[in-house]
Protein backbone atom coordinates (compact mmCIF):
# COMPACT_ATOMS: atom_id res chain seq x y z
CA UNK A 1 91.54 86.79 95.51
CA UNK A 2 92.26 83.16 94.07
CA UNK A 3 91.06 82.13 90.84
CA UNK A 4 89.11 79.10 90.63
CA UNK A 5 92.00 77.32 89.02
CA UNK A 6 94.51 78.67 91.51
CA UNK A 7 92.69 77.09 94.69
CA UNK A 8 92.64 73.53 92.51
CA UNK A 9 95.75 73.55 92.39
CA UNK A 10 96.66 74.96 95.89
CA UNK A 11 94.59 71.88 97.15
CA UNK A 12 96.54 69.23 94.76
CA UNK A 13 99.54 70.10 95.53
CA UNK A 14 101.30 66.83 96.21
CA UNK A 15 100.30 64.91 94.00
CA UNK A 16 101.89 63.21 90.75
CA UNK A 17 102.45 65.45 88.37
CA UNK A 18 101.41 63.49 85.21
CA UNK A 19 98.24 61.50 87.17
CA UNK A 20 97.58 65.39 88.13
CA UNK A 21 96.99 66.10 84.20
CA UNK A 22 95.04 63.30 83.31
CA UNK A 23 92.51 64.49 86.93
CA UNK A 24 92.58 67.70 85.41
CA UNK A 25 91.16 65.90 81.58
CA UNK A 26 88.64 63.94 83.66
CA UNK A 27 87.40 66.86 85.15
CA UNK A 28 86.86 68.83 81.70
CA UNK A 29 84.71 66.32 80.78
CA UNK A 30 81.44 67.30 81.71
CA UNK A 31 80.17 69.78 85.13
CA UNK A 32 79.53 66.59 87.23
CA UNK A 33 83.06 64.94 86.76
CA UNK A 34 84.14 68.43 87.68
CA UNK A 35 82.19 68.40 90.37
CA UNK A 36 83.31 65.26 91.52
CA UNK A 37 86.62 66.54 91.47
CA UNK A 38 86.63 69.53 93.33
CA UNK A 39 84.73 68.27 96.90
CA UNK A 40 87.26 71.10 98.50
CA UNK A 41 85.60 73.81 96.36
CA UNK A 42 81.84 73.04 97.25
CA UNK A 43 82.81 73.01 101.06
CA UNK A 44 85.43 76.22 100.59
CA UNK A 45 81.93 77.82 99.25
CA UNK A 46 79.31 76.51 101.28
CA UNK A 47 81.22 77.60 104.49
CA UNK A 48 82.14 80.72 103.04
CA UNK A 49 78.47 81.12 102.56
CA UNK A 50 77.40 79.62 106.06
CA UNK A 51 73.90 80.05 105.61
CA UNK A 52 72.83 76.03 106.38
CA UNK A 53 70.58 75.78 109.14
CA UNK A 54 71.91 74.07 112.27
CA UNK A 55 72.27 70.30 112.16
CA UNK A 56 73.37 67.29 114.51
CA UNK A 57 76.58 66.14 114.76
CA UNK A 58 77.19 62.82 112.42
CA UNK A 59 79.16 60.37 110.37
CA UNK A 60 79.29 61.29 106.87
CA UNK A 61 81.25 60.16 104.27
CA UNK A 62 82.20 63.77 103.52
CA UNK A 63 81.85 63.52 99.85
CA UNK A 64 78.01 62.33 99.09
CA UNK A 65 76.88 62.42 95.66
CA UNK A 66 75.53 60.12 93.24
CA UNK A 67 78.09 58.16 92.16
CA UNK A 68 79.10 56.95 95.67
CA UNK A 69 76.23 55.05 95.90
CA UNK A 70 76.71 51.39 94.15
CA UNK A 71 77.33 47.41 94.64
CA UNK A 72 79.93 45.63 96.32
CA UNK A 73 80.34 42.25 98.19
CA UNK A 74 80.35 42.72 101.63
CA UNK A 75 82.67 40.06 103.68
CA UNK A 76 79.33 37.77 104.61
CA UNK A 77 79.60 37.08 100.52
CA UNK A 78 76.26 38.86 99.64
CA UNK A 79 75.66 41.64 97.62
CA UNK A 80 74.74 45.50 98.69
CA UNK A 81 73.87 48.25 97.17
CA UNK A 82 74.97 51.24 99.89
CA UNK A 83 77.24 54.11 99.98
CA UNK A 84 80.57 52.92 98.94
CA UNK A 85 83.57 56.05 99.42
CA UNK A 86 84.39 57.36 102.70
CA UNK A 87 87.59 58.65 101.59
CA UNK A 88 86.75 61.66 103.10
CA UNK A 89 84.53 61.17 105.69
CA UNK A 90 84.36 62.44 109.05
CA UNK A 91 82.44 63.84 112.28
CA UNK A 92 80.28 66.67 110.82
CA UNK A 93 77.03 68.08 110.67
CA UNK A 94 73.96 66.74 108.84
CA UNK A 95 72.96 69.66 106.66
CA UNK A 96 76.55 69.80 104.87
CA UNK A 97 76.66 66.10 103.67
CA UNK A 98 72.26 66.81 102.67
CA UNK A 99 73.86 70.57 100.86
CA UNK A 100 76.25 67.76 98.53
CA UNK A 101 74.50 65.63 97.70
CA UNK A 102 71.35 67.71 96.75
CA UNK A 103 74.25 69.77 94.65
CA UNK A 104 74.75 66.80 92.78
CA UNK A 105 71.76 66.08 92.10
CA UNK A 106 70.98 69.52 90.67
CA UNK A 107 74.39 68.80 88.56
CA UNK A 108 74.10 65.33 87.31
CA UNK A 109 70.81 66.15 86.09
CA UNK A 110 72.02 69.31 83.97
CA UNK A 111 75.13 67.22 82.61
CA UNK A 112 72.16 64.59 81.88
CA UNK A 113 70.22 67.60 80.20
CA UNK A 114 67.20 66.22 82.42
CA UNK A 115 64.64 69.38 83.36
CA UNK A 116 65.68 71.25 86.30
CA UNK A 117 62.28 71.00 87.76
CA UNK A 118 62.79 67.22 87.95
CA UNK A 119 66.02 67.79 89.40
CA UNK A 120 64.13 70.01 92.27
CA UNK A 121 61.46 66.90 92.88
CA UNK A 122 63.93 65.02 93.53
CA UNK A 123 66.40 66.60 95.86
CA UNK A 124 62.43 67.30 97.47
CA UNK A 125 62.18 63.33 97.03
CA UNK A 126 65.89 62.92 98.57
CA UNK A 127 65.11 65.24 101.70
CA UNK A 128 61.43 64.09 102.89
CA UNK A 129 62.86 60.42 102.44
CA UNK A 130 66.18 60.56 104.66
CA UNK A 131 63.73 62.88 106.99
CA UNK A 132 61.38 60.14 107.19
CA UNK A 133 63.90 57.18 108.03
CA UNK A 134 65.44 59.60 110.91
CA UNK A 135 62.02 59.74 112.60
CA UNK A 136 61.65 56.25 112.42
CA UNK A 137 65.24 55.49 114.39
CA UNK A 138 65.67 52.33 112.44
CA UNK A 139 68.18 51.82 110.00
CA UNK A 140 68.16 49.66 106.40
CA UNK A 141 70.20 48.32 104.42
CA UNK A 142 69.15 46.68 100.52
CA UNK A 143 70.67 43.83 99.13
CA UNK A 144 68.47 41.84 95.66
CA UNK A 145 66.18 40.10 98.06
CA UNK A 146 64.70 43.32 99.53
CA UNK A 147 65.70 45.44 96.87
CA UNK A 148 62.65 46.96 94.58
CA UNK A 149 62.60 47.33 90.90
CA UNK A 150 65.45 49.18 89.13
CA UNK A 151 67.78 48.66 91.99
CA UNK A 152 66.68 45.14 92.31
CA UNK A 153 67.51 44.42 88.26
CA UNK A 154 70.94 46.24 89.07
CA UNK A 155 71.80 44.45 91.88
CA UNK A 156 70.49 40.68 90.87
CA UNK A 157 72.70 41.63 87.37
CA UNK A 158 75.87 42.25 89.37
CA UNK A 159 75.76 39.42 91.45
CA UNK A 160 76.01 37.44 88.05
CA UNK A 161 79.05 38.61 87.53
CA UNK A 162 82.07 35.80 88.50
CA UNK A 163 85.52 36.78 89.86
CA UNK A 164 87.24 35.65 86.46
CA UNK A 165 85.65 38.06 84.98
CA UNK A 166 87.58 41.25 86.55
CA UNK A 167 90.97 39.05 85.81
CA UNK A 168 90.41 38.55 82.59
CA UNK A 169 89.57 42.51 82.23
CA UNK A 170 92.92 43.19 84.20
CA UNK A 171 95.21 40.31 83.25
CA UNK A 172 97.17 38.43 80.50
CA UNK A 173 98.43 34.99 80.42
CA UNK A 174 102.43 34.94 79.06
CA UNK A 175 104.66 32.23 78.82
CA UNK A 176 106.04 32.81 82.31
CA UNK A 177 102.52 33.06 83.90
CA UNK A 178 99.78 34.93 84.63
CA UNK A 179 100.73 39.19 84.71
CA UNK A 180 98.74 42.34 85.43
CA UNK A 181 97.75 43.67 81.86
CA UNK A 182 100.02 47.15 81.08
CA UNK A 183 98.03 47.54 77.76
CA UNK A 184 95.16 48.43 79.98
CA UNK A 185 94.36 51.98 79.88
CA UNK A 186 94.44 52.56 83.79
CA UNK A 187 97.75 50.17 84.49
CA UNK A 188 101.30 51.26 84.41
CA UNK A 189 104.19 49.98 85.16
CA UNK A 190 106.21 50.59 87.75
CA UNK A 191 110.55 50.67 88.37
CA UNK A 192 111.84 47.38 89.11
CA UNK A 193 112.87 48.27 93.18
CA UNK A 194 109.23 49.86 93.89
CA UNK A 195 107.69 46.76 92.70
CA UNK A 196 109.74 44.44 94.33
CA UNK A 197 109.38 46.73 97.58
CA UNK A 198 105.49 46.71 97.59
CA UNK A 199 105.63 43.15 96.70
CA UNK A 200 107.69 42.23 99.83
CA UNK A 201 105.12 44.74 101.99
CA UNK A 202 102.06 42.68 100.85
CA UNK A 203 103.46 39.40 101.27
CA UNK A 204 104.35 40.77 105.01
CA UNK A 205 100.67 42.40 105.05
CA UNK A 206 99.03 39.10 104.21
CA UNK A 207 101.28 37.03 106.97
CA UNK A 208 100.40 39.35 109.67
CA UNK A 209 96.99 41.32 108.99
CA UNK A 210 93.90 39.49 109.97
CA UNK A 211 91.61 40.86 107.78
CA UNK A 212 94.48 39.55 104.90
CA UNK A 213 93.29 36.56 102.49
CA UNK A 214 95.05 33.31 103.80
CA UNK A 215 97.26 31.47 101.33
CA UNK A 216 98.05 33.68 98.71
CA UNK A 217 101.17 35.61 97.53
CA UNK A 218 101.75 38.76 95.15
CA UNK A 219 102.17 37.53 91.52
CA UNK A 220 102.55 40.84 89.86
CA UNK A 221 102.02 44.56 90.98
CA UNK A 222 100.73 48.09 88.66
CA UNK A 223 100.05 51.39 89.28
CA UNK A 224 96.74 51.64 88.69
CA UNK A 225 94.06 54.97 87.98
CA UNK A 226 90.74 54.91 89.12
CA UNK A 227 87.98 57.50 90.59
CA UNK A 228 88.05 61.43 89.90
CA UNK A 229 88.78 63.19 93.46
CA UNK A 230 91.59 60.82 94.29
CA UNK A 231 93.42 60.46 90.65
CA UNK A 232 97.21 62.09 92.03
CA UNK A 233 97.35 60.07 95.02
CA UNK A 234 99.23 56.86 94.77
CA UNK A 235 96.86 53.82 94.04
CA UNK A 236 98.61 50.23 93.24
CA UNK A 237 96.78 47.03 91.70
CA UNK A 238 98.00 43.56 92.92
CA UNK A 239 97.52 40.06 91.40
CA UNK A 240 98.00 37.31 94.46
CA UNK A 241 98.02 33.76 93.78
CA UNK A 242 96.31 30.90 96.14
CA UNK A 243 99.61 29.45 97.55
CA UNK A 244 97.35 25.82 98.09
CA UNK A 245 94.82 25.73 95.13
CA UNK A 246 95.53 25.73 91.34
CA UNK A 247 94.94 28.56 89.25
CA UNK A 248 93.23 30.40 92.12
CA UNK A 249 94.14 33.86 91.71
CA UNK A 250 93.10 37.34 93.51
CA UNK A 251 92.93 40.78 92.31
CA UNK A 252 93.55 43.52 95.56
CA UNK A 253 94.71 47.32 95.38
CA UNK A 254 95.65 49.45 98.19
CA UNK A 255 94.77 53.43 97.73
CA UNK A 256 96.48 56.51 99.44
CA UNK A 257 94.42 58.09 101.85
CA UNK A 258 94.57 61.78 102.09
CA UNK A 259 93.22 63.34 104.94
CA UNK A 260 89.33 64.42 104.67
CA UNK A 261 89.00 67.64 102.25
CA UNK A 262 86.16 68.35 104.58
CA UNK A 263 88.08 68.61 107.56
CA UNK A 264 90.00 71.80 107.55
CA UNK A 265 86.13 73.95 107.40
CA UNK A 266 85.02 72.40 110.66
CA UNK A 267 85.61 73.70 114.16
CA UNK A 268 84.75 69.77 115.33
CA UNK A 269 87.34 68.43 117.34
CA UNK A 270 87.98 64.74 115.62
CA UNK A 271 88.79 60.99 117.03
CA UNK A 272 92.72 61.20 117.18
CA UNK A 273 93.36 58.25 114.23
CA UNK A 274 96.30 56.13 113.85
CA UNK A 275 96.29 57.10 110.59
CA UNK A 276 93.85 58.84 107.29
CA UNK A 277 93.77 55.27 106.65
CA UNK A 278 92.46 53.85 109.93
CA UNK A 279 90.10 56.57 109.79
CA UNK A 280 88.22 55.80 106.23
CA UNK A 281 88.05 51.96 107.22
CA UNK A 282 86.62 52.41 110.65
CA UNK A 283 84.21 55.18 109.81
CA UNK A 284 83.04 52.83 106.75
CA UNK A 285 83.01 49.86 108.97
CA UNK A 286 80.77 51.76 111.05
CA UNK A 287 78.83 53.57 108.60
CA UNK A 288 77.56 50.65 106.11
CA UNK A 289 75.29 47.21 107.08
CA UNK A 290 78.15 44.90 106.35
CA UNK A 291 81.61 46.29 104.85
CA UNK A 292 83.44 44.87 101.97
CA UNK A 293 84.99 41.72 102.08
CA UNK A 294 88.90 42.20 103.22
CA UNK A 295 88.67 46.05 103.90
CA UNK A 296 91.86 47.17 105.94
CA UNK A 297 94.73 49.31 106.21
CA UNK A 298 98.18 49.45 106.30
CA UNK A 299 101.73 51.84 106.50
CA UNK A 300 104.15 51.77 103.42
CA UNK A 301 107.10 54.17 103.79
CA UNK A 302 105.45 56.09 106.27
CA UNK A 303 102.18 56.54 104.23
CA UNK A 304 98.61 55.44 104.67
CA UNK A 305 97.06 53.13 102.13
CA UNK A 306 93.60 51.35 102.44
CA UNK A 307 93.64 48.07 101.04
CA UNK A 308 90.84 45.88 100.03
CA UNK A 309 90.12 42.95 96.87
CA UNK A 310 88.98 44.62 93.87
CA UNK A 311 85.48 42.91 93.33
CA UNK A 312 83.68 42.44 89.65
CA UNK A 313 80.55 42.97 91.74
CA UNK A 314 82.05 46.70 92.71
CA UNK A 315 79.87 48.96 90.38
CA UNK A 316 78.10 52.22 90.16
CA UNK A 317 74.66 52.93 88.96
CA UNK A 318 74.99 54.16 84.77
CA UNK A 319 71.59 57.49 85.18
CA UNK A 320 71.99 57.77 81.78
CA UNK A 321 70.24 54.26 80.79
CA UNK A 322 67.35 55.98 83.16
CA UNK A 323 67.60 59.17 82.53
CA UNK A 324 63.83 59.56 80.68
CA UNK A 325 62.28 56.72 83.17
CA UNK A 326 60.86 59.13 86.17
CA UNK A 327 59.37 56.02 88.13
CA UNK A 328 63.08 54.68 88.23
CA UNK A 329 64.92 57.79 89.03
CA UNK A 330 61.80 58.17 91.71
CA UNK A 331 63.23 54.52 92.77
CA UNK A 332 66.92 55.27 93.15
CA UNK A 333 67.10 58.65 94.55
CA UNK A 334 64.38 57.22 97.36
CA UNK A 335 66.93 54.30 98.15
CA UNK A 336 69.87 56.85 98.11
CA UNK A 337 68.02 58.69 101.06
CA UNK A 338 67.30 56.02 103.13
CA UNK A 339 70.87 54.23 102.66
CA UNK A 340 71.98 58.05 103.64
CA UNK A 341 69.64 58.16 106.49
CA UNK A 342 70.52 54.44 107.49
CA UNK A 343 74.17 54.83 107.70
CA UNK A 344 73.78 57.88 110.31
CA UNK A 345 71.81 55.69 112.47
CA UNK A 346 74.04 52.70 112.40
CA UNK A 347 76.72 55.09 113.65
CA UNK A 348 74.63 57.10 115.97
CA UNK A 349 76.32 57.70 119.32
CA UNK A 350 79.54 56.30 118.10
CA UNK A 351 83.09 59.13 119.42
CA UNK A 352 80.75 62.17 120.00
CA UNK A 353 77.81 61.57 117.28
CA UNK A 354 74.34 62.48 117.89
CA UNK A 355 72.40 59.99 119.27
CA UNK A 356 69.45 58.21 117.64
CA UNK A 357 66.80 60.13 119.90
CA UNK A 358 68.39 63.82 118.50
CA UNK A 359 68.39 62.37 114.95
CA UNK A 360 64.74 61.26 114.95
CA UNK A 361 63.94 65.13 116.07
CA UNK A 362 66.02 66.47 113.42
CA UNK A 363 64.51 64.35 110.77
CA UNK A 364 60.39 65.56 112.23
CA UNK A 365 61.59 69.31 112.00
CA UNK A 366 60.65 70.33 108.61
CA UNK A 367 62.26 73.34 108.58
CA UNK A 368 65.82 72.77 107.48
CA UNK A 369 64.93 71.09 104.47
CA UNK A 370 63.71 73.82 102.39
CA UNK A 371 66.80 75.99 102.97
CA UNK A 372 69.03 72.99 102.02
CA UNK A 373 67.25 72.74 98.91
CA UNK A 374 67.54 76.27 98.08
CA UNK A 375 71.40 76.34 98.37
CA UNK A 376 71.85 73.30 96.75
CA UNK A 377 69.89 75.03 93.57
CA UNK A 378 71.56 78.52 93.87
CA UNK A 379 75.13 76.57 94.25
CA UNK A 380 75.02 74.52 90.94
CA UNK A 381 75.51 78.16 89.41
CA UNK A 382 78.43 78.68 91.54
CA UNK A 383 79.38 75.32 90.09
CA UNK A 384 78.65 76.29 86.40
CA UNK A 385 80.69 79.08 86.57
CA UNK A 386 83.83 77.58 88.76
CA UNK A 387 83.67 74.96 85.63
CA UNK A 388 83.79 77.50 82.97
CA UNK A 389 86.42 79.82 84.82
CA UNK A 390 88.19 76.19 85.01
CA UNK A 391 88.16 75.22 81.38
CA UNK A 392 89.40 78.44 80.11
CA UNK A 393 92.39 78.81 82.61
CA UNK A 394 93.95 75.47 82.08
CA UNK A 395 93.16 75.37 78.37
CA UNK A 396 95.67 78.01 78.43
CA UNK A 397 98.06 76.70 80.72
CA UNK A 398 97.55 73.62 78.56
CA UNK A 399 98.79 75.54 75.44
CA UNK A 400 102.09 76.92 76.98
CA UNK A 401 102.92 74.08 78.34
CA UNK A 402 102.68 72.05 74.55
CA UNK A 403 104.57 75.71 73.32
CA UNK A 404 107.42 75.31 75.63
CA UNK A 405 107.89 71.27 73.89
CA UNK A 406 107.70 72.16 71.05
CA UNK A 407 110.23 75.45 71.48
CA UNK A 408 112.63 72.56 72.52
């Protein structure tokens, strides 16, 4: 029998070594950034359990919870508010992407010390909603002009926000130009031939890829750390410069993709992809109303990386600033739902997914919801104590590790 801390680190094996330690800090943070983290422990467990009700087959972006929901610019320019991670998404069956997400509601609102019986209203909320848009057949999609209240004040506040803003977050101005800025907390550097190689392969990208922005070259590249699940995989931050305009200048980063921690609990037989890659940008592409401007992929030394501008509009929803305002919550766990319900029926039909006509029964059958629910309430528990058992084992592996440095 593995402990808790012995199948995290079976499933990030891999990965760097020192980005692996500061993943490990982010997760001791608080149950939901643990949660976050640990996407292969929740479906380890709920198939393990197996006591879901039967489901259709769907897109799902394999790793639902609240944070991945938020804005971005989609490539017609506007602003959305939709899901916004398919790193590991997939071909699976309803009830597992409803079990997460439910989970984390249950979790963010214990980490938010909110009342666990508002927590159950609104996984109730989160269920009947994404029920009621599958009966309907019709997906939605919510960007500020159809937007209502809290969402609408989020959204209408990030479209505000101008593109100089994220370089001057990210950049410095030296005497020999404009450079990605190493004091920032989530840039480092990297050795001289790496840069220069990734360089070259985005200049290349750019000349070839269709989905590349025209007339611009790589200024400057950074590793760069971002997210919870994904911190260990390699993730680079490039500043491009308008070859044509003055002091036009582009921020763009190209993530690792891993293949779906989802994927190895399902006896669902999968598109054959290109690459992990192609299949996060096609099943987003797919999945959302309109998909972020320059979303694509690519192959650098025989690994996947999905590449796409890094957008001040790009932002997740802050619960705490709502977390005593019920008719808000009400607001953005009803919009979650239908976005969730939405992006299965955009993608109905699509390599072997249920079609709209099987989703629509689905959502009129009441009877699944309640044992969803139920899980999801039982399993933040599980989660409670996975969390604890976590804490305490690499605290301790923590303080050998600083024993053995200072022993030298």
């Amino acid at each position: 029998m593995y402990t808790c801390f012995q199948r995290i680190e079976a499933f990030n094996q891999g990965r760097i070594p020192d980005m692996l330690r500061v993943k490990y800090d982010l997760m001791r943070q608080n149950l939901f950034r643990f949660f976050r983290g640990t996407g292969h422990l929740f479906y380890e467990d709920l198939y393990a359990d197996n006591t879901l009700p039967a489901s259709p087959l769907v897109w799902v972006c394999g790793d639902l919870h609240l944070e991945n929901f938020g804005s971005y610019k989609g490539d017609n320019r506007l602003v959305y508010f939709d899901i916004n991670d398919f790193d590991d998404a997939l071909l699976a069956p309803a009830a597992c992407e409803l079990a997460r997400m439910a989970c984390s509601i249950f979790v963010a609102f214990d980490t938010l010390k909110i009342e666990e019986n508002k927590a159950y209203n609104m996984v109730q909320l989160y269920l009947k909603t994404y029920a009621q848009i599958l009966t309907k057949g019709k997906s939605y999609y919510i960007e500020p002009q159809v937007a209502k209240g809290i969402v609408r004040a989020f959204l209408t506040t990030v479209s505000k926000r101008a593109e100089k803003q994220v370089l001057e977050k990210r950049t410095v101005r030296r005497r020999d130009g404009l450079t990605i800025l190493l004091e920032h907390p989530r840039h480092f550097e990297l050795d001289r031939e790496l840069k220069a190689a990734l360089s070259r392969h985005i200049n290349e990208w750019i000349t070839h890829n269709s989905y590349s922005p025209y007339n611009f070259e790589v200024l400057d590249v950074a590793f760069r750390l971002a997210g919870t699940g994904s911190v260990g995989l390699k993730r680079y931050i490039f500043l491009l410069k308008s070859t044509n305009r003055k002091n036009k200048y582009m921020l763009m980063e190209m993530k690792q993709a891993a293949p779906s921690a989802l994927k190895k609990y399902l006896n669902i037989q999968q598109p054959e992809w290109k690459s992990e890659a192609q299949r996060v940008v096609n099943i987003q592409q797919r999945m959302q109303n309109i998909p972020p401007a320059l979303l694509s992929y690519t192959l650098f030394r025989n690994e996947s990386f999905i590449v796409q501008e890094m957008q001040p509009m790009k932002d997740s929803f802050d619960f705490k600033i709502v977390r005593d305002q019920y008719r808000d919550l009400y607001q953005i766990i009803h919009d979650m739902a239908t976005l969730t319900a939405s992006a299965q029926i955009r993608s109905s039909g699509w390599k072997s997914a249920a079609v709209v006509d099987e989703l629509s029964a689905f959502g009129e059958n009441k009877q699944w919801q309640e044992p969803i629910l139920e899980y999801a309430k039982r399993y933040k528990a599980t989660m409670q104590k996975h969390y604890s058992e976590f804490w305490e084992e690499s605290a301790k592996i923590t303080a050998k590790k600083s024993k053995k440095k200072k022993d030298r």
